[in-house]
PDB file of N, CA and C in Angstrom:
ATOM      1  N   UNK A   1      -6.630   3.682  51.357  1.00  0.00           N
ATOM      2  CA  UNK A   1      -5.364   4.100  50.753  1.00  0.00           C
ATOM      3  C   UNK A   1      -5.517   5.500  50.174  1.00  0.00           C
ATOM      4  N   UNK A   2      -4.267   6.731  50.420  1.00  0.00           N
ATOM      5  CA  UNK A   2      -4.539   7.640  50.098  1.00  0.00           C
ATOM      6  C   UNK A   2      -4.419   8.136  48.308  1.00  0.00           C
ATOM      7  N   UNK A   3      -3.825   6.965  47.903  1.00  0.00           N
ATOM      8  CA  UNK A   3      -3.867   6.320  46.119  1.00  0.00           C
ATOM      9  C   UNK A   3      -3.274   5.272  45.675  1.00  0.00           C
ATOM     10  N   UNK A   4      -4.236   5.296  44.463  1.00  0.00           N
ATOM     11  CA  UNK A   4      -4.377   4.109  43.643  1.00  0.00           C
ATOM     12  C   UNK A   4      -3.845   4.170  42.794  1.00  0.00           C
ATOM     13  N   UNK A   5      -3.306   3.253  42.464  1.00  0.00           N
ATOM     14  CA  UNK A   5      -2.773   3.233  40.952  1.00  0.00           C
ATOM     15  C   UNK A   5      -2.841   2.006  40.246  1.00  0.00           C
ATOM     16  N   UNK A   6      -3.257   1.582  38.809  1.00  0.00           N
ATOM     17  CA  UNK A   6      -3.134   0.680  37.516  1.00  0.00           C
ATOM     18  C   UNK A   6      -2.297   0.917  36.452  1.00  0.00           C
ATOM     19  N   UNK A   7      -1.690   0.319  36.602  1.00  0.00           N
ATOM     20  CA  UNK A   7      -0.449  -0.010  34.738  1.00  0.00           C
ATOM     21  C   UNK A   7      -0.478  -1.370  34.245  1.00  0.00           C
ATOM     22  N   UNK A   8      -0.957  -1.125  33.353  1.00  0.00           N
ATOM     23  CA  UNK A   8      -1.265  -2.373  31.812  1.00  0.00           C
ATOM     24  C   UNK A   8       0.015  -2.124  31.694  1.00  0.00           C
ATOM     25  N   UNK A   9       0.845  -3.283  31.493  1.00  0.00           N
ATOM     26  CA  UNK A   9       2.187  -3.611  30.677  1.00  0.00           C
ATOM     27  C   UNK A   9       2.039  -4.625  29.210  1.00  0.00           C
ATOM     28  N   UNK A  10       2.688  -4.434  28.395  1.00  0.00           N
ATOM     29  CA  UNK A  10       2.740  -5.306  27.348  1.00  0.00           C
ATOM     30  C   UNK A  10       3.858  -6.763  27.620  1.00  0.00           C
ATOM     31  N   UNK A  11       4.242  -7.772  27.399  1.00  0.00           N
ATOM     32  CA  UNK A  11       4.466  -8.787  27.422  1.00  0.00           C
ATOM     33  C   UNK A  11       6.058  -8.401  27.949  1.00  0.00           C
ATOM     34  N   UNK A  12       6.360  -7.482  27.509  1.00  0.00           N
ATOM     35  CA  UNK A  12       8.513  -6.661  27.894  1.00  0.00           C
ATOM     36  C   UNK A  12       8.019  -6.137  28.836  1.00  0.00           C
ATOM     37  N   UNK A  13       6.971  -5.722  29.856  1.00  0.00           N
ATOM     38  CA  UNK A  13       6.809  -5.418  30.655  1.00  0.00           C
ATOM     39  C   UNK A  13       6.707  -3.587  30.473  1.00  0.00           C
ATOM     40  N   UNK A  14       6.639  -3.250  29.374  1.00  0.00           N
ATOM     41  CA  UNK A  14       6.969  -1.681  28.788  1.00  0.00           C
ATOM     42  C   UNK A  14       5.483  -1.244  29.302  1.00  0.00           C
ATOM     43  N   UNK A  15       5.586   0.123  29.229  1.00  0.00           N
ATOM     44  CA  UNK A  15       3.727   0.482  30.145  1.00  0.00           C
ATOM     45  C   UNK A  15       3.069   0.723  28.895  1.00  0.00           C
ATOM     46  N   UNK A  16       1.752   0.212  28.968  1.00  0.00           N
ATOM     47  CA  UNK A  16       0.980   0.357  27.834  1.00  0.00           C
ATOM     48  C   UNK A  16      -0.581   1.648  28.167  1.00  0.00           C
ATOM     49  N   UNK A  17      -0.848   1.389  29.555  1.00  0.00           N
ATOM     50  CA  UNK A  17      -1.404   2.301  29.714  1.00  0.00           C
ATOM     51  C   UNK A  17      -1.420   2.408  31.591  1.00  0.00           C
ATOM     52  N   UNK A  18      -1.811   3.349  31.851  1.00  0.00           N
ATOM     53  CA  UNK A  18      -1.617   3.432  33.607  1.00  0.00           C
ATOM     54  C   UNK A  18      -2.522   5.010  34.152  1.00  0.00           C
ATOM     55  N   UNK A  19      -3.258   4.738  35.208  1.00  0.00           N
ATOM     56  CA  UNK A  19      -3.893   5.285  35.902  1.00  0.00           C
ATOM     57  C   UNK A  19      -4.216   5.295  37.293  1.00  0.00           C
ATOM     58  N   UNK A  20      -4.304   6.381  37.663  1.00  0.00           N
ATOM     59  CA  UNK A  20      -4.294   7.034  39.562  1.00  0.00           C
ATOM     60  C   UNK A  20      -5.538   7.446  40.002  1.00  0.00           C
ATOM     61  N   UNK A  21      -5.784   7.307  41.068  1.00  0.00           N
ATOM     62  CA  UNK A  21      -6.761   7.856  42.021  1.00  0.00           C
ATOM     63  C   UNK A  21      -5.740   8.426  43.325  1.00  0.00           C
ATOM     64  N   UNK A  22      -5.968   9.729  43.400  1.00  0.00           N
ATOM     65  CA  UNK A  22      -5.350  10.087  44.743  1.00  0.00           C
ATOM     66  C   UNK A  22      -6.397  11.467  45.376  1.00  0.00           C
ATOM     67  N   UNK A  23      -6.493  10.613  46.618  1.00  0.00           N
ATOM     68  CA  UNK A  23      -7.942  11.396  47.542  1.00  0.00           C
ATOM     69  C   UNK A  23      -7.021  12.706  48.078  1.00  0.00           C
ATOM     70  N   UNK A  24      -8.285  13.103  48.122  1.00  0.00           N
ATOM     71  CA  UNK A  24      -7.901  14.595  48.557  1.00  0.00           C
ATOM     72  C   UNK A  24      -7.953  14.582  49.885  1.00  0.00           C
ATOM     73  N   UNK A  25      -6.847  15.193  50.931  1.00  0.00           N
ATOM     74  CA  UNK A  25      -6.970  15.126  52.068  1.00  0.00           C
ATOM     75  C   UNK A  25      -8.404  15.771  53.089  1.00  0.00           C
ATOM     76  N   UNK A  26      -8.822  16.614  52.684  1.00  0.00           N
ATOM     77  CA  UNK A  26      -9.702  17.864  52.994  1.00  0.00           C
ATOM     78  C   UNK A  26     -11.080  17.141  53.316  1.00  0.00           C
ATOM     79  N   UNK A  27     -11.328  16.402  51.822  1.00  0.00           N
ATOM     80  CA  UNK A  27     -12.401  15.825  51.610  1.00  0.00           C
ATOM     81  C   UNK A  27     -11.832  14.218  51.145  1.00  0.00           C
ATOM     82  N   UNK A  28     -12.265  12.935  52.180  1.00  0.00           N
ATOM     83  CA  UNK A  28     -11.587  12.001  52.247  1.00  0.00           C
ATOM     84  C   UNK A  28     -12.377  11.209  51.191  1.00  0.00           C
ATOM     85  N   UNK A  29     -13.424  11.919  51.087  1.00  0.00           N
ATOM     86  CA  UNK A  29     -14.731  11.099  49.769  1.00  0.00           C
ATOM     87  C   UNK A  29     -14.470  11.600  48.656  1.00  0.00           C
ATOM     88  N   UNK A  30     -13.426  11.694  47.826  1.00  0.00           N
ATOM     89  CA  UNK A  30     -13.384  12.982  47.027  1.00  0.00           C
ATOM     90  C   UNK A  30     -11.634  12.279  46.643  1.00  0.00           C
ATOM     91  N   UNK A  31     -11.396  12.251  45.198  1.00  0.00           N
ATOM     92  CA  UNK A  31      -9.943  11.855  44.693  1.00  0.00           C
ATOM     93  C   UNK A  31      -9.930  12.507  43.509  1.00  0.00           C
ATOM     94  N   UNK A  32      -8.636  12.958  43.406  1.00  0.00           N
ATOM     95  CA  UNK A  32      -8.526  13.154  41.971  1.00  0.00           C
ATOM     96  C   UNK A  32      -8.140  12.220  40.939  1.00  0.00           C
ATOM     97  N   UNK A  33      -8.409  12.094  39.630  1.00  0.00           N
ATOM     98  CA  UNK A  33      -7.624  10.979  38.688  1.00  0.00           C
ATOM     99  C   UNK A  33      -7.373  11.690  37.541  1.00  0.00           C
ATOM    100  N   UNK A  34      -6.294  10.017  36.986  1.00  0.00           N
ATOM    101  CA  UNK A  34      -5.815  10.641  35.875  1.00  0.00           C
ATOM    102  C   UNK A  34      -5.749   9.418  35.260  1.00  0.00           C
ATOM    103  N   UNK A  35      -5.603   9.334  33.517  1.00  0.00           N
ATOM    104  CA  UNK A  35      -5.362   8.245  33.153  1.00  0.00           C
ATOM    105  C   UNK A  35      -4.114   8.595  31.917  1.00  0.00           C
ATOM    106  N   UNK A  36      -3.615   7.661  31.188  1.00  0.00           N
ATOM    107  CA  UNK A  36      -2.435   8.109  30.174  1.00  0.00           C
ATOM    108  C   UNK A  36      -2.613   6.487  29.322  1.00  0.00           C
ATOM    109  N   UNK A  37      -2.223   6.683  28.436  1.00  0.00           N
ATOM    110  CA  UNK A  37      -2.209   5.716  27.137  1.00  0.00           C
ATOM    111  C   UNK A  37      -1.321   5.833  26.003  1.00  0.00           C
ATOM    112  N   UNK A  38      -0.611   4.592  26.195  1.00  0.00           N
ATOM    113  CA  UNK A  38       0.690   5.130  25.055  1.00  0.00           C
ATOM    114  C   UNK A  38      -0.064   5.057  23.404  1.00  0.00           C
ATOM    115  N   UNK A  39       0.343   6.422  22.846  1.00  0.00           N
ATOM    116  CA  UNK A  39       0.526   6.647  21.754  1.00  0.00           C
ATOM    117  C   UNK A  39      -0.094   5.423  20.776  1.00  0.00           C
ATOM    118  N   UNK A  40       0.953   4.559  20.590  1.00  0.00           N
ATOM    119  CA  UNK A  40       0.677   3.230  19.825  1.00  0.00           C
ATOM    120  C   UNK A  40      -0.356   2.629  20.485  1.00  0.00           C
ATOM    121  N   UNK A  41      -1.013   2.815  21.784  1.00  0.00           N
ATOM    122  CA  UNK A  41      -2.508   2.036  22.468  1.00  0.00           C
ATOM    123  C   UNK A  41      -3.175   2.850  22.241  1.00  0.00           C
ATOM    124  N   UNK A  42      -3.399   3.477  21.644  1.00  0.00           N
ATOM    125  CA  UNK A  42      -5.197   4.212  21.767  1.00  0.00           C
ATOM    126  C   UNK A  42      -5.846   3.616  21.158  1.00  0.00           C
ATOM    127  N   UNK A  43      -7.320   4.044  21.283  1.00  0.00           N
ATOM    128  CA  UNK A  43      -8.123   3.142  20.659  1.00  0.00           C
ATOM    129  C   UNK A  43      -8.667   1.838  20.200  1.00  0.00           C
ATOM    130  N   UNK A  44      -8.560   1.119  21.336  1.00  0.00           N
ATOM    131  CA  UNK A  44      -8.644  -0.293  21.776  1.00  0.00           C
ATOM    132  C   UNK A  44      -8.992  -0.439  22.821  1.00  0.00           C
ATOM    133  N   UNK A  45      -9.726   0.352  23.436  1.00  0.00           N
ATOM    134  CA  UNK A  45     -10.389   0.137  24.771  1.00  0.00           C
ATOM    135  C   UNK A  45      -9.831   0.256  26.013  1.00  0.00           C
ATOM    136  N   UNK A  46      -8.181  -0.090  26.141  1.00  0.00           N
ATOM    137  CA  UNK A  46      -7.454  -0.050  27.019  1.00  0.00           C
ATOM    138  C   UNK A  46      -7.770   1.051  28.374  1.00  0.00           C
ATOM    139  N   UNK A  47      -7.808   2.483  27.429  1.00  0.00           N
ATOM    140  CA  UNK A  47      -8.131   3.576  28.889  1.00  0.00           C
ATOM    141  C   UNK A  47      -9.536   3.268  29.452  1.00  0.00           C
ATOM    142  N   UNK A  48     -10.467   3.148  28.868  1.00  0.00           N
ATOM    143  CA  UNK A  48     -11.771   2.684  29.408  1.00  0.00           C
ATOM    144  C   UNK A  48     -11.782   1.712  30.343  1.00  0.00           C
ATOM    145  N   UNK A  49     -11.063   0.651  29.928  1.00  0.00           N
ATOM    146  CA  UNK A  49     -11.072  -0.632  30.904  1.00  0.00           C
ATOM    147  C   UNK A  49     -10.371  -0.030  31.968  1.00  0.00           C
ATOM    148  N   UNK A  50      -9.102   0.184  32.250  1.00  0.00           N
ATOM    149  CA  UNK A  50      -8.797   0.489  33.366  1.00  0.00           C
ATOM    150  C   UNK A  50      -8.747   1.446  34.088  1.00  0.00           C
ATOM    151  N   UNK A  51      -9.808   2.665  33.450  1.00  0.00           N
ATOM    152  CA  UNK A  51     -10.346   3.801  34.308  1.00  0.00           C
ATOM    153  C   UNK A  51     -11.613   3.041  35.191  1.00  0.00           C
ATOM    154  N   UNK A  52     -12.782   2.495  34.163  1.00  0.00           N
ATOM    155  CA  UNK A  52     -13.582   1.191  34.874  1.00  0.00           C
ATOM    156  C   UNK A  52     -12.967   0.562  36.710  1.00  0.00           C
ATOM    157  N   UNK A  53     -11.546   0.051  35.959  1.00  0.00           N
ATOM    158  CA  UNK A  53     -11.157  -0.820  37.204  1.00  0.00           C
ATOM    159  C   UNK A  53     -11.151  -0.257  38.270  1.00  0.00           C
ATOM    160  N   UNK A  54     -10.129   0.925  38.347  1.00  0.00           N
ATOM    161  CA  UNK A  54      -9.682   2.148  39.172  1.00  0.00           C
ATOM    162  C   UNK A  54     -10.966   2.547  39.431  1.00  0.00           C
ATOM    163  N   UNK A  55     -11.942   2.797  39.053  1.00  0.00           N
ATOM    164  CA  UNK A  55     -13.482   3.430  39.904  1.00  0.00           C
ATOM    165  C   UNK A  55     -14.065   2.771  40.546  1.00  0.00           C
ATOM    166  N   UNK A  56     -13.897   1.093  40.165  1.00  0.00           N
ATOM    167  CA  UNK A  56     -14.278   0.247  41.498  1.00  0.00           C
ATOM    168  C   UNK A  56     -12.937   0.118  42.574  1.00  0.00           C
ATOM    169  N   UNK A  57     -12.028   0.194  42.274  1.00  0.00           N
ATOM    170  CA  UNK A  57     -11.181   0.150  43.539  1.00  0.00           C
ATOM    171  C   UNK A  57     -11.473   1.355  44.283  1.00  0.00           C
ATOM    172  N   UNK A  58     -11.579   2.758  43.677  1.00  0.00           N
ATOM    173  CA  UNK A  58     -11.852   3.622  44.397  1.00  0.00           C
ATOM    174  C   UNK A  58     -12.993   3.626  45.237  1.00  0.00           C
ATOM    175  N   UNK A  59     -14.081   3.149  44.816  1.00  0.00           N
ATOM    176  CA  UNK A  59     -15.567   3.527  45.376  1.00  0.00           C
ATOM    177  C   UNK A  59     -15.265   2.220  46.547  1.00  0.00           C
ATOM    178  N   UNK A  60     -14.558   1.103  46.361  1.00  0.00           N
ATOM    179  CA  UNK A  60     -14.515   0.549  47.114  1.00  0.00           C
ATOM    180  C   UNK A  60     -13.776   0.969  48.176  1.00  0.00           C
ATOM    181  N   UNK A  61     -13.121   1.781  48.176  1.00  0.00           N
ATOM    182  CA  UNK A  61     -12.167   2.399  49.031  1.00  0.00           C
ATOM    183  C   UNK A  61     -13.269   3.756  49.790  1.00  0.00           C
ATOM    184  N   UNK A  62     -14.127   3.892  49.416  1.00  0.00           N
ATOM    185  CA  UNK A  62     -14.953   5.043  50.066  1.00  0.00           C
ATOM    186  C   UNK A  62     -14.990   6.330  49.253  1.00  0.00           C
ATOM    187  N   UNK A  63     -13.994   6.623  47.968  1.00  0.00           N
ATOM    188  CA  UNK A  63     -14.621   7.698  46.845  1.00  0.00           C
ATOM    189  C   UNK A  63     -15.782   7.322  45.994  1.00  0.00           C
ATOM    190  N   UNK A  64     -16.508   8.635  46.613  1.00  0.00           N
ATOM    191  CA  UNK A  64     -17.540   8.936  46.094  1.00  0.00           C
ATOM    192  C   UNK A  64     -17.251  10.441  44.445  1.00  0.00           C
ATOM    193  N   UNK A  65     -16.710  10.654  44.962  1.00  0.00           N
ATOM    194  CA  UNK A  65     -16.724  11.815  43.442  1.00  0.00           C
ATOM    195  C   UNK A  65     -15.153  11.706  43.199  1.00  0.00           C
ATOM    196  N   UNK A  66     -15.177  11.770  41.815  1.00  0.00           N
ATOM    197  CA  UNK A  66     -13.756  11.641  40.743  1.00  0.00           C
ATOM    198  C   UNK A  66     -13.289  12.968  40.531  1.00  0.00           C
ATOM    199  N   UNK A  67     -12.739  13.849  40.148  1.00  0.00           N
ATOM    200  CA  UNK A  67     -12.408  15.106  39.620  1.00  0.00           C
ATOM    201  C   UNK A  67     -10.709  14.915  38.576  1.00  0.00           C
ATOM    202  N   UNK A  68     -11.111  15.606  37.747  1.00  0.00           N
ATOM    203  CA  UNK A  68      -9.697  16.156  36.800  1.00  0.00           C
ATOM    204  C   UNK A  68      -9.850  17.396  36.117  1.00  0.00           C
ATOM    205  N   UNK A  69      -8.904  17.263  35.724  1.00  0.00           N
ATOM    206  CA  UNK A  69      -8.845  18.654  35.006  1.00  0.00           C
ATOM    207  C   UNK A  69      -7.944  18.199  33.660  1.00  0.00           C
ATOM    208  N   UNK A  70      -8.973  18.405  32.262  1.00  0.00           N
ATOM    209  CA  UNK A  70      -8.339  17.505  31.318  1.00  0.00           C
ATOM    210  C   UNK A  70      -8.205  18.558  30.313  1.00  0.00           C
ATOM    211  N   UNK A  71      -7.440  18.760  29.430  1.00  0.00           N
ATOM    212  CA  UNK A  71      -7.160  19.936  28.120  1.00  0.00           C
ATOM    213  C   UNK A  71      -7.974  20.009  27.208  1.00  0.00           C
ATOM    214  N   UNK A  72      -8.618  21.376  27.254  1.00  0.00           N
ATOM    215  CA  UNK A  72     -10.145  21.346  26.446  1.00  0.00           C
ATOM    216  C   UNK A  72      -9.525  20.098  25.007  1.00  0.00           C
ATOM    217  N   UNK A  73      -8.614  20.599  24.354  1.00  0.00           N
ATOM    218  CA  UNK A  73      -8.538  19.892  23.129  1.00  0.00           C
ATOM    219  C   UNK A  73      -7.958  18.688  23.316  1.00  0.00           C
ATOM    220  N   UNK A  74      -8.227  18.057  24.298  1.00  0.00           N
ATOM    221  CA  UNK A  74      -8.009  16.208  24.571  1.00  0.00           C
ATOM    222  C   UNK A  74      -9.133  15.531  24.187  1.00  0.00           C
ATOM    223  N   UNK A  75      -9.912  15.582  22.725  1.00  0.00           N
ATOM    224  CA  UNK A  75     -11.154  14.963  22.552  1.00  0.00           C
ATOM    225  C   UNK A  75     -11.333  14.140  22.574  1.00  0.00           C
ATOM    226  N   UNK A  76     -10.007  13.067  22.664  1.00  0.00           N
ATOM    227  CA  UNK A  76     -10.212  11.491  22.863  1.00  0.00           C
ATOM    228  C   UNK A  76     -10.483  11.069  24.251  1.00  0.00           C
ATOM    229  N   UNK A  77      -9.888  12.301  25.446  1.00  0.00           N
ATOM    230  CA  UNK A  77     -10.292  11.877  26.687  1.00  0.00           C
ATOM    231  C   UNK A  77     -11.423  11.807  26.984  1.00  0.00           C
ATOM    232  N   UNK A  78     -11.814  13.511  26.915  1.00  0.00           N
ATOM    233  CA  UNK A  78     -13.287  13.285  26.282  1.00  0.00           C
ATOM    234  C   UNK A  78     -14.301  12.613  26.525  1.00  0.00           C
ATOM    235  N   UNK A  79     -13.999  11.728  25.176  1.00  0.00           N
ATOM    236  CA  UNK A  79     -15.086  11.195  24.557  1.00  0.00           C
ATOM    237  C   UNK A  79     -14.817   9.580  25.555  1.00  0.00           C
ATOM    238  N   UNK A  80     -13.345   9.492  25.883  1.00  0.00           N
ATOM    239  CA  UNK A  80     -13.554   8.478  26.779  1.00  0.00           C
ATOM    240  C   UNK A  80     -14.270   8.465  27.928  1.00  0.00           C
ATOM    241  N   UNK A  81     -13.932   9.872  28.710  1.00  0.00           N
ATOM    242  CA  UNK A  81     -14.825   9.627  30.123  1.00  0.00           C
ATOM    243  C   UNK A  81     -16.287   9.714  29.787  1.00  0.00           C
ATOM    244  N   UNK A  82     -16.685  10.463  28.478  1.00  0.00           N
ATOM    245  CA  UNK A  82     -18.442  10.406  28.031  1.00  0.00           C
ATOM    246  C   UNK A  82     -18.919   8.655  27.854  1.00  0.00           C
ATOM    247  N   UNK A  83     -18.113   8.068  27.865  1.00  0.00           N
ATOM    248  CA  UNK A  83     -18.365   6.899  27.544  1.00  0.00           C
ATOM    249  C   UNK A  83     -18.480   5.605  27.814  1.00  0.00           C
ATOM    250  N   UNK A  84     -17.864   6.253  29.578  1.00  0.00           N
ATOM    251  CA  UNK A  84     -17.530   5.594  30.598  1.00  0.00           C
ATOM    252  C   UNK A  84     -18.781   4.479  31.205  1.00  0.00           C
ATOM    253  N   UNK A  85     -19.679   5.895  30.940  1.00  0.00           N
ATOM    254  CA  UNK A  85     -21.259   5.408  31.183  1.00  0.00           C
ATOM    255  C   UNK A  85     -21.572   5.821  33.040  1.00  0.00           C
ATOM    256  N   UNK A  86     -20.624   6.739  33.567  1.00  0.00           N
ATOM    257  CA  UNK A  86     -20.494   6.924  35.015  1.00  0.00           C
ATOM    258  C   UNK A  86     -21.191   9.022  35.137  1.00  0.00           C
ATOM    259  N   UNK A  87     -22.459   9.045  35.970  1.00  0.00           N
ATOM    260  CA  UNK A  87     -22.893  10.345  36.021  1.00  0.00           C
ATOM    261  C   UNK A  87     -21.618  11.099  35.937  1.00  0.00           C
ATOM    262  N   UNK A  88     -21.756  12.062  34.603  1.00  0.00           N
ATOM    263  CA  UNK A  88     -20.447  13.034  34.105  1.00  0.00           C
ATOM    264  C   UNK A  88     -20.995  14.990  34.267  1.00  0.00           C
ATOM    265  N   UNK A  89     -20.422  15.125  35.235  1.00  0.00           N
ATOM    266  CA  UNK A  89     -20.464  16.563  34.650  1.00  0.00           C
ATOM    267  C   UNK A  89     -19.235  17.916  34.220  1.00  0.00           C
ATOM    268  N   UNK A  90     -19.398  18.376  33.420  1.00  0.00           N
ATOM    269  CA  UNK A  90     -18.384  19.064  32.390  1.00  0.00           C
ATOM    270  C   UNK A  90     -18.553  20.491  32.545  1.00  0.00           C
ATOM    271  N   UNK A  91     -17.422  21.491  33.179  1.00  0.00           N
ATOM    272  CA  UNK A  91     -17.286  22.807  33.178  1.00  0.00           C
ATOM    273  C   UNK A  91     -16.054  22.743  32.202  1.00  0.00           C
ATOM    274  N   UNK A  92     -16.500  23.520  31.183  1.00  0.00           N
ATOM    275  CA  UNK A  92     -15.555  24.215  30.137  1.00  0.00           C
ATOM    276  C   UNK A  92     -14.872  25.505  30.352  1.00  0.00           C
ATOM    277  N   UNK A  93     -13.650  25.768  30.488  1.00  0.00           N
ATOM    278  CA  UNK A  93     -12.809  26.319  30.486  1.00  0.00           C
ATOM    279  C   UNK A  93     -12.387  27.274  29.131  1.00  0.00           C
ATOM    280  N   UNK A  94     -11.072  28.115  29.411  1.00  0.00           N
ATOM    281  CA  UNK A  94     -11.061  28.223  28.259  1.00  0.00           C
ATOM    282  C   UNK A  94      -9.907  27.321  27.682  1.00  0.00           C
ATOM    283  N   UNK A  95      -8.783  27.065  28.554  1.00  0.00           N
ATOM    284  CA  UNK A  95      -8.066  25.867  27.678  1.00  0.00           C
ATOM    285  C   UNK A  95      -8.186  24.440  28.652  1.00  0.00           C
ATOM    286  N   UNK A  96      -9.101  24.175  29.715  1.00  0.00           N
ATOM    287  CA  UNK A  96      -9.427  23.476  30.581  1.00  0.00           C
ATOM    288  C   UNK A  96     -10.628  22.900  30.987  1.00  0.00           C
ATOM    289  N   UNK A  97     -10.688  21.609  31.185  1.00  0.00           N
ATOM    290  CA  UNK A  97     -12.514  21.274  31.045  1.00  0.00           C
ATOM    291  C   UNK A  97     -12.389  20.187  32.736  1.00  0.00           C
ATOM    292  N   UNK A  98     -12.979  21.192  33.577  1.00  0.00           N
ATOM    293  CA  UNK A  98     -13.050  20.469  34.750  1.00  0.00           C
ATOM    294  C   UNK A  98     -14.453  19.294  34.803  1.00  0.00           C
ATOM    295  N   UNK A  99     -13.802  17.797  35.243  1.00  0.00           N
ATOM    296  CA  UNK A  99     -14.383  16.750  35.285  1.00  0.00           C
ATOM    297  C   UNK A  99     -14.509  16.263  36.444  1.00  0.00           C
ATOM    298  N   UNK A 100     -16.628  16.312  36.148  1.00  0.00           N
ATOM    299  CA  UNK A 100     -16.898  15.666  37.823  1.00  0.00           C
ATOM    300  C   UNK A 100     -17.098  14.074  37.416  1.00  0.00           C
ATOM    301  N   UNK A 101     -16.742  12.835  38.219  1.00  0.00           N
ATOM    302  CA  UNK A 101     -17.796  11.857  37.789  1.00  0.00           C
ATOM    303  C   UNK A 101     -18.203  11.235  39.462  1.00  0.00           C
ATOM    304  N   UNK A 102     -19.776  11.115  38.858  1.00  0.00           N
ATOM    305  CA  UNK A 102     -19.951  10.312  40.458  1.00  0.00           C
ATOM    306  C   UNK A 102     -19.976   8.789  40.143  1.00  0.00           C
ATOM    307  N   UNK A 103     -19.094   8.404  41.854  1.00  0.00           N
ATOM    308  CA  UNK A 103     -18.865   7.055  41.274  1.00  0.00           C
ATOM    309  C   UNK A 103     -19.879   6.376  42.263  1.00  0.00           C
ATOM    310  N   UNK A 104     -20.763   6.941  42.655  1.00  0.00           N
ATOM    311  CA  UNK A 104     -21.456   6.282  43.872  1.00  0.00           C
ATOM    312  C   UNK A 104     -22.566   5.544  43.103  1.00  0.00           C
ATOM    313  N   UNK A 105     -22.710   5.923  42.112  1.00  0.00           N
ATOM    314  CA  UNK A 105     -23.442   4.313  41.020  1.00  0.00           C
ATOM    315  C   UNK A 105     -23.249   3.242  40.596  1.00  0.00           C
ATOM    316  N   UNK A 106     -21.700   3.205  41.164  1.00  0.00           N
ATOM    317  CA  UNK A 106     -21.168   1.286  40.959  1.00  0.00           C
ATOM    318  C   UNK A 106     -21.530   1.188  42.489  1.00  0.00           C
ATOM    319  N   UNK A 107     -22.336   1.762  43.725  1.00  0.00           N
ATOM    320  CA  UNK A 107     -23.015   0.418  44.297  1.00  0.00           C
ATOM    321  C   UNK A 107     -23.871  -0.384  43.912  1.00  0.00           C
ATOM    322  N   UNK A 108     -24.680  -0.353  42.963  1.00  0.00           N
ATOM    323  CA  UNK A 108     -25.788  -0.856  42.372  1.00  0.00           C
ATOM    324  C   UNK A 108     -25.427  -2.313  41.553  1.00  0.00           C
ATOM    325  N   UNK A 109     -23.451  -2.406  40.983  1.00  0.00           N
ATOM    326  CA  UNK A 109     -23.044  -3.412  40.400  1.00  0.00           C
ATOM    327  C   UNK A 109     -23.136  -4.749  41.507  1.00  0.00           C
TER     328      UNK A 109
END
């Protein structure tokens, strides 16, 4: 699939948090993502878990490397993808922090 997508809903069905994988045509091993978290959800694990999910659907799908491009001063993203526990590497920008992650270490799960 050329993307993925996850949305956590709350019980009204309202989105609580939601995230994409969409491969890059060029390079078919290779997707970009994104994740979002409402306001009132942060900090409860929510983006973690279903960035998690989305990296096994992806790798199962044949991505091997993640990429974004997240706002230097998003420190909660951050500190989420640092935390992910997935090989991270970080080019700093000046208002932009390009994000590699390799996901080719959930074959080992």
């Amino acid at each position: 699939a050329p993307q993925i997508g996850l949305l956590l809903t709350d019980g009204l069905g309202r989105p609580l948090a939601q995230a994409q994988s969409i491969r890059r045509r060029l390079h078919p091993d290779r997707a970009e993502f994104s994740c979002l978290v409402a306001d009132h959800f942060q900090h409860r694990g929510a983006g973690r878990r279903i960035l998690l999910a989305l990296a096994l659907l992806a790798r199962a799908e044949g991505i091997r490397e993640w990429t974004a491009e997240v706002l230097a001063q998003n420190r909660p993203m951050l500190a989420l993808l640092r935390g992910l526990g997935l090989p991270l590497t970080l080019v700093t920008g000046r208002e932009l922090v390009f994000v590699r992650l390799d996901l080719s270490v959930l074959d080992t799960l």
